[in-house]
Protein backbone atom coordinates (compact mmCIF):
# COMPACT_ATOMS: atom_id res chain seq x y z
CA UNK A 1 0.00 0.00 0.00
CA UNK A 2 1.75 3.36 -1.04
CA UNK A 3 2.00 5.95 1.31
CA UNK A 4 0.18 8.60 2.55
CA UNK A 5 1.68 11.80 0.39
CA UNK A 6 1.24 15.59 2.02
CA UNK A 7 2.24 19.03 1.61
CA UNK A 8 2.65 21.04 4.56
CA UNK A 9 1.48 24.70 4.57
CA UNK A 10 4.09 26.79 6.88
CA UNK A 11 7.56 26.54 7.80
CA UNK A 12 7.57 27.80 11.27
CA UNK A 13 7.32 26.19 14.82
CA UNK A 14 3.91 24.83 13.74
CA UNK A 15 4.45 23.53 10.43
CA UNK A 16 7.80 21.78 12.02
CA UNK A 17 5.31 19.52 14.48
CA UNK A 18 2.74 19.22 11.61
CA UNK A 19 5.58 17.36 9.67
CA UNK A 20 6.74 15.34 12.61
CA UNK A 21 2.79 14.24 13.56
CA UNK A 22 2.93 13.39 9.73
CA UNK A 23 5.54 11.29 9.88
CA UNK A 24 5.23 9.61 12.73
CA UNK A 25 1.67 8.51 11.31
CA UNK A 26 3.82 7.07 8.16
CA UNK A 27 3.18 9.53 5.77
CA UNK A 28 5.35 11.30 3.16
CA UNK A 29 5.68 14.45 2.95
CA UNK A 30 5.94 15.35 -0.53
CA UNK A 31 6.55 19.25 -0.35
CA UNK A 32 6.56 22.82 1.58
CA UNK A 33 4.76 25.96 1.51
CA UNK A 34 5.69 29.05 3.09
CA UNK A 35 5.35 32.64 3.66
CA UNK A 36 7.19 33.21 0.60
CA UNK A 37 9.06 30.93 -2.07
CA UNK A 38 12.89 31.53 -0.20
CA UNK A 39 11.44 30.55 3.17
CA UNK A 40 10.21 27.23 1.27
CA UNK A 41 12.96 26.33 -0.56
CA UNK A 42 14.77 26.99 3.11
CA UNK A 43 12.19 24.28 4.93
CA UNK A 44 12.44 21.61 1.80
CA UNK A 45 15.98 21.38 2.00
CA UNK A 46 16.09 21.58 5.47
CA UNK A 47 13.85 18.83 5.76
CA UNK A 48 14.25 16.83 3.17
CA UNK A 49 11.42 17.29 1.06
CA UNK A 50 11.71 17.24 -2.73
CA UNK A 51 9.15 20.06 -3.61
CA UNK A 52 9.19 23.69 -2.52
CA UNK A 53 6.04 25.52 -3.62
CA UNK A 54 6.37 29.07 -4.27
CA UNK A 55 2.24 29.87 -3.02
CA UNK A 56 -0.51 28.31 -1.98
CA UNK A 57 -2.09 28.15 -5.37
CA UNK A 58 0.67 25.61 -6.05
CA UNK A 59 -0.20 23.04 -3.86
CA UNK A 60 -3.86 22.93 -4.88
């Protein structure tokens, strides 16, 4: 069964527990939004995540 895939919204202190509750629940998380592209690109490579999305619209 292939796993769960997300996208978290937010890069902060919030969005850093979102992606360890995902994890520990077995997702993947597939890729980062943030308050703007930099800050995403920052949070994908910081975690490990191959996508950073430059809005909101992105993700949808």
């Amino acid at each position: 069964m292939p796993k769960l895939g997300i996208a978290i919204i937010g890069a902060g202190m919030i969005g850093t527990v979102h992606r360890r509750a995902a994890l520990l629940a077995g997702a993947e998380v597939r890729g980062v939004a943030a308050s703007s592209p930099q800050r995403a690109r920052e949070a994908a490579q910081s975690w490990n995540v191959p996508r950073a999305y430059r809005n909101i619209e992105e993700v949808v």
